[in-house]
N, C-alpha and C. Protein backbone atom coordinates (compact mmCIF):
# COMPACT_ATOMS: atom_id res chain seq x y z
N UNK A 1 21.50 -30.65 -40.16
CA UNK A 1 22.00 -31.35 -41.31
C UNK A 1 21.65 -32.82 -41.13
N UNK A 2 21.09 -33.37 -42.19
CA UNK A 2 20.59 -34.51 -42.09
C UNK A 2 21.32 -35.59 -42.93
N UNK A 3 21.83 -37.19 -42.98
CA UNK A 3 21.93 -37.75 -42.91
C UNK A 3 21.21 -38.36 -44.31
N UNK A 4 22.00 -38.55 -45.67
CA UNK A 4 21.01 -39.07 -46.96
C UNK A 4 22.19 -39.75 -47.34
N UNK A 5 21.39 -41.03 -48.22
CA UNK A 5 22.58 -41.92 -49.19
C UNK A 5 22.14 -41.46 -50.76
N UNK A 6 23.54 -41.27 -51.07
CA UNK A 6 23.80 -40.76 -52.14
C UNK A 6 23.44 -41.78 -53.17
N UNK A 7 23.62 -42.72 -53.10
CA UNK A 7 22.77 -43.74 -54.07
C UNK A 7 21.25 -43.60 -54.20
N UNK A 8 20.91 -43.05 -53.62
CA UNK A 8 19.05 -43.18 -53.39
C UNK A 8 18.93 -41.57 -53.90
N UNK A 9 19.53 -40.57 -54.20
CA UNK A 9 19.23 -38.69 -54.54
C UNK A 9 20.79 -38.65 -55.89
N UNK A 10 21.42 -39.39 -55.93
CA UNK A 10 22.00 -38.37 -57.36
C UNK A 10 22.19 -39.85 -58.54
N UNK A 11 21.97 -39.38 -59.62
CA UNK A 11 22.02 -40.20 -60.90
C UNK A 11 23.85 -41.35 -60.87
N UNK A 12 23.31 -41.96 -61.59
CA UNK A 12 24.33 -42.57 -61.54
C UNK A 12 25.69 -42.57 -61.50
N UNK A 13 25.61 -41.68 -62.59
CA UNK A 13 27.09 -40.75 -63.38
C UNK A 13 27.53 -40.29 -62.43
N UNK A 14 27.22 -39.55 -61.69
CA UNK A 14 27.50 -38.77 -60.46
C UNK A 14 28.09 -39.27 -59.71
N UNK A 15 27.55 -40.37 -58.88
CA UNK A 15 27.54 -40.71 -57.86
C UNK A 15 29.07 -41.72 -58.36
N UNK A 16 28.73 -41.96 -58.93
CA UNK A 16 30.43 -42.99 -60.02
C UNK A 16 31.57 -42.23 -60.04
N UNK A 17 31.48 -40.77 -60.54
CA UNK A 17 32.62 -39.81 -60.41
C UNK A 17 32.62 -39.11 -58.98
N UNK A 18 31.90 -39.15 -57.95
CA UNK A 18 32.32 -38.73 -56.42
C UNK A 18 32.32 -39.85 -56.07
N UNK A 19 32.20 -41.22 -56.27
CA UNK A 19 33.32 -42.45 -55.46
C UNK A 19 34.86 -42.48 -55.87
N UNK A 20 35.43 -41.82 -56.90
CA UNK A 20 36.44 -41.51 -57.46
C UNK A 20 36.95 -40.71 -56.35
N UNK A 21 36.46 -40.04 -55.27
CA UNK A 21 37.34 -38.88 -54.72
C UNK A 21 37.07 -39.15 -53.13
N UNK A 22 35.69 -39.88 -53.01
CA UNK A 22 35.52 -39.48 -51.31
C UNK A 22 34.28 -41.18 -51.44
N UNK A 23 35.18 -42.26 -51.81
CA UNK A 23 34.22 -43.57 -51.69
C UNK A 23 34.33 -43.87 -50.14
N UNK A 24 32.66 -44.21 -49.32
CA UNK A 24 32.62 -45.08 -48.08
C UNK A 24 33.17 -43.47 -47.12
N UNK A 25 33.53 -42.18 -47.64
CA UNK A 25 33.34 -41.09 -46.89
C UNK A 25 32.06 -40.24 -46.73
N UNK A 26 32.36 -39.61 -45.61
CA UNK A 26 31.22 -38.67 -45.40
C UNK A 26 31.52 -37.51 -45.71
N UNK A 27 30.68 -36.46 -46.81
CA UNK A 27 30.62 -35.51 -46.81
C UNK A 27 29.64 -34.28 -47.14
N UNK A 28 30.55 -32.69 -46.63
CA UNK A 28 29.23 -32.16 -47.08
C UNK A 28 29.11 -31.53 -48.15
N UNK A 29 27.70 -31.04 -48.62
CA UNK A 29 27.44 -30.59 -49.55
C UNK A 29 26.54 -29.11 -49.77
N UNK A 30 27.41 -28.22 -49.13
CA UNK A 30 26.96 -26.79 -48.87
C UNK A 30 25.69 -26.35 -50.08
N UNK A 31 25.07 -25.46 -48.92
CA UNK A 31 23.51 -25.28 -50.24
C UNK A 31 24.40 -24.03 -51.03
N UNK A 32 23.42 -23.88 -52.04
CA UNK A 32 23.79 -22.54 -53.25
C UNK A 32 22.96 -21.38 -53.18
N UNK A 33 23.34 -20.90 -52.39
CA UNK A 33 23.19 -19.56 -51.51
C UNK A 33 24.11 -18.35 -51.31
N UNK A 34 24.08 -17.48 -51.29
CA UNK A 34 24.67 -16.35 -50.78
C UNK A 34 25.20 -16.11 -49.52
N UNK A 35 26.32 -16.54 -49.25
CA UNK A 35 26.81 -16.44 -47.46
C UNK A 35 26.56 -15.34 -46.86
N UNK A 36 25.62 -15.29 -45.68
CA UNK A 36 25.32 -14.04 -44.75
C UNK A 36 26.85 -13.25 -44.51
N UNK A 37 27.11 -12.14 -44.46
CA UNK A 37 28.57 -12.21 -43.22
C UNK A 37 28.24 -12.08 -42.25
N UNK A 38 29.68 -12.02 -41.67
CA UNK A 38 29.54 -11.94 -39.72
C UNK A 38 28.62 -11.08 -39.08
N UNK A 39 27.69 -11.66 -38.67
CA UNK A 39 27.11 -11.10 -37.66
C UNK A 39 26.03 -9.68 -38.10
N UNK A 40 25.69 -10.40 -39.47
CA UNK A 40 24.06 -9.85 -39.97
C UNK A 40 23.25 -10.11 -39.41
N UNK A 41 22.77 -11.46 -39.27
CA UNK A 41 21.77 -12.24 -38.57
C UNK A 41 21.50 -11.59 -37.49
N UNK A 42 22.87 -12.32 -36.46
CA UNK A 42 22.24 -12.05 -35.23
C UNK A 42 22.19 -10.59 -34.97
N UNK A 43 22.83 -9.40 -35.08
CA UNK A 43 22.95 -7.82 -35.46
C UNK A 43 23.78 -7.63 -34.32
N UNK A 44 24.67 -8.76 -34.56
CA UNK A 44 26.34 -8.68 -33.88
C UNK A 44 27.07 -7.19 -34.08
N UNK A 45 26.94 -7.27 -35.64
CA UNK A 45 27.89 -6.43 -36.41
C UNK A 45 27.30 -5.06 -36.11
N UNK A 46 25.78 -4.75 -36.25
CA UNK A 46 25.10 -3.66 -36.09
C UNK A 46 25.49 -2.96 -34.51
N UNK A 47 25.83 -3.94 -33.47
CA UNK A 47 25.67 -3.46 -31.85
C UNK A 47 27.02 -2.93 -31.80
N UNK A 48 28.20 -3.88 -32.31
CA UNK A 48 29.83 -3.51 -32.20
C UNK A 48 29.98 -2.18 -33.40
N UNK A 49 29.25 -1.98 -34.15
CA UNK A 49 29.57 -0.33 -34.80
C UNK A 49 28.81 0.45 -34.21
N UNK A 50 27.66 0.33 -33.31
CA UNK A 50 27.49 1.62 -32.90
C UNK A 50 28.24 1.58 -31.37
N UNK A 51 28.52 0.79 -30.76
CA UNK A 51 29.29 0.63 -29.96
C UNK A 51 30.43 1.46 -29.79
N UNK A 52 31.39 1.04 -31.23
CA UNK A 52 32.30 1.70 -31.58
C UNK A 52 32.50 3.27 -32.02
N UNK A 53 31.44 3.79 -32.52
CA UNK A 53 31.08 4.74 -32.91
C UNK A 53 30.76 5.82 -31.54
N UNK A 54 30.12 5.46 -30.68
CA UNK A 54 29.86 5.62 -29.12
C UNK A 54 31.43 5.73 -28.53
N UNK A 55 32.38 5.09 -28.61
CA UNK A 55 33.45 5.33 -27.91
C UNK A 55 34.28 6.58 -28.33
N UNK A 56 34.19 6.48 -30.07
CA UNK A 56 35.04 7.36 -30.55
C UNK A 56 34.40 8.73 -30.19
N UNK A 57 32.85 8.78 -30.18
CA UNK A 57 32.51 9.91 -30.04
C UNK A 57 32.96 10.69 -28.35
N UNK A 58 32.67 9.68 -27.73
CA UNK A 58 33.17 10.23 -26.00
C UNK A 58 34.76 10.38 -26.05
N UNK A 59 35.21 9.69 -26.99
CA UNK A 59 36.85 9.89 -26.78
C UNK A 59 37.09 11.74 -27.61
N UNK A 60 36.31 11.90 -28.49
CA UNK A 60 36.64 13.29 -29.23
C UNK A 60 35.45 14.42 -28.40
N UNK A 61 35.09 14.09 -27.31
CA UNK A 61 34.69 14.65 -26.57
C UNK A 61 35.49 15.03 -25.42
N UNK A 62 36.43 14.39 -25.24
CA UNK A 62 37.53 14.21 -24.33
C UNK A 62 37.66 13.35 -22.90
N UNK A 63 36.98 12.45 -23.15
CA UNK A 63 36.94 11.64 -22.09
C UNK A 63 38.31 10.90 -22.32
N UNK A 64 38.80 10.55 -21.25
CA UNK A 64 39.88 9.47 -21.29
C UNK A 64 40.05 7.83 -21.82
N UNK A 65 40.52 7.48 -22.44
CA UNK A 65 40.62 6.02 -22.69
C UNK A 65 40.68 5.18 -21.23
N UNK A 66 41.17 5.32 -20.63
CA UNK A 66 41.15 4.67 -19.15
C UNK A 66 39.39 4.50 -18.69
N UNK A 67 38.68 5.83 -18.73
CA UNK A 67 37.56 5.71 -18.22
C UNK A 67 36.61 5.48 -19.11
N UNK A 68 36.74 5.12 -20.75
CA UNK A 68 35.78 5.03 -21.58
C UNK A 68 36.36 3.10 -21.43
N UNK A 69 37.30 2.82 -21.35
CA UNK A 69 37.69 1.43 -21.31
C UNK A 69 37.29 0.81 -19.74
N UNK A 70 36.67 1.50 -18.65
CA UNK A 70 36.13 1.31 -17.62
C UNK A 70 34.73 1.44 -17.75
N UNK A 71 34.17 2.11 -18.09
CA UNK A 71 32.84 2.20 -18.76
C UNK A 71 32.29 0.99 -19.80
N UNK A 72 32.89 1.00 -20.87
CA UNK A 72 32.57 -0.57 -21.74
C UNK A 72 33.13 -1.63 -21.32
N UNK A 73 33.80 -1.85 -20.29
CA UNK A 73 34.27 -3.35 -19.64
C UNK A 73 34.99 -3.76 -21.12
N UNK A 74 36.25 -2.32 -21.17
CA UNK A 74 37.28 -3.16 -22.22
C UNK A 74 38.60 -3.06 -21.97
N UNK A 75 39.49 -3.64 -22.41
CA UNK A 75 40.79 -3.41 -22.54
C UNK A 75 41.32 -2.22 -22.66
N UNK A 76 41.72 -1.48 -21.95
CA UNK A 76 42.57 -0.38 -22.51
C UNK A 76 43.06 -0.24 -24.21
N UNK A 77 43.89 -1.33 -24.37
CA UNK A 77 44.40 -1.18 -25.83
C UNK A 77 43.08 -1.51 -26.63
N UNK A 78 42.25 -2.26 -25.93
CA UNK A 78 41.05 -2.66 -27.52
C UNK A 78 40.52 -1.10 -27.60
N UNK A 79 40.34 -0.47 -26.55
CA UNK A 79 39.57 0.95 -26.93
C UNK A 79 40.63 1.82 -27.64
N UNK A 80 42.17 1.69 -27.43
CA UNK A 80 42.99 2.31 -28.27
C UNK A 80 42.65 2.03 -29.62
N UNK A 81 42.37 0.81 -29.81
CA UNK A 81 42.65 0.10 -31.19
C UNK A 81 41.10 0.52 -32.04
N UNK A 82 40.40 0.50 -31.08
CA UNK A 82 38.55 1.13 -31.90
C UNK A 82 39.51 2.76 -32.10
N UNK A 83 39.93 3.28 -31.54
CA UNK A 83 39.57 5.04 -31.39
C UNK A 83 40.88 4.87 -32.92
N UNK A 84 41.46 4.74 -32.38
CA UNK A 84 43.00 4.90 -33.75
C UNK A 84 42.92 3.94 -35.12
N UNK A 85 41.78 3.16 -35.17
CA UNK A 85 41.51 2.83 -36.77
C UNK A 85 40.23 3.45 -37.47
């Protein structure tokens, strides 16, 4: 994010009615875009559902929560909490 004076990029009018609200402040001005969600990009979201999907399946296989939560280096209750939602 770069650093512009608003006197030099928006018309006059403008720039007259946002000294009305934020004069001698800095602010931003988000682009007009479509917000990614969590963890599209990096394929955060993609690794933690099959992840999850992987536990539930060894858990209805009958493995234990103790040893499927020893296996993924998790919490006991977080693997409760994947298998029971």
């Amino acid at each position: 994010m770069k650093y512009m004076n608003a006197a030099k990029i928006l018309p006059d009018e403008l720039l007259i009615e946002i000294q009305k609200y934020a004069q001698g402040e800095l602010i931003y001005i988000p682009k007009n875009e479509p917000k990614n969600m969590w963890g599209e990009c990096s394929g955060s979201k993609a690794y933690y559902r099959n992840r999850n999907k992987e536990i539930l399946f060894q858990y209805r296989e009958g493995k234990s929560v103790e040893d499927i939560s020893k296996e993924f280096g998790l919490a006991f209750d977080t693997v409760k909490k994947i298998i029971y939602t």
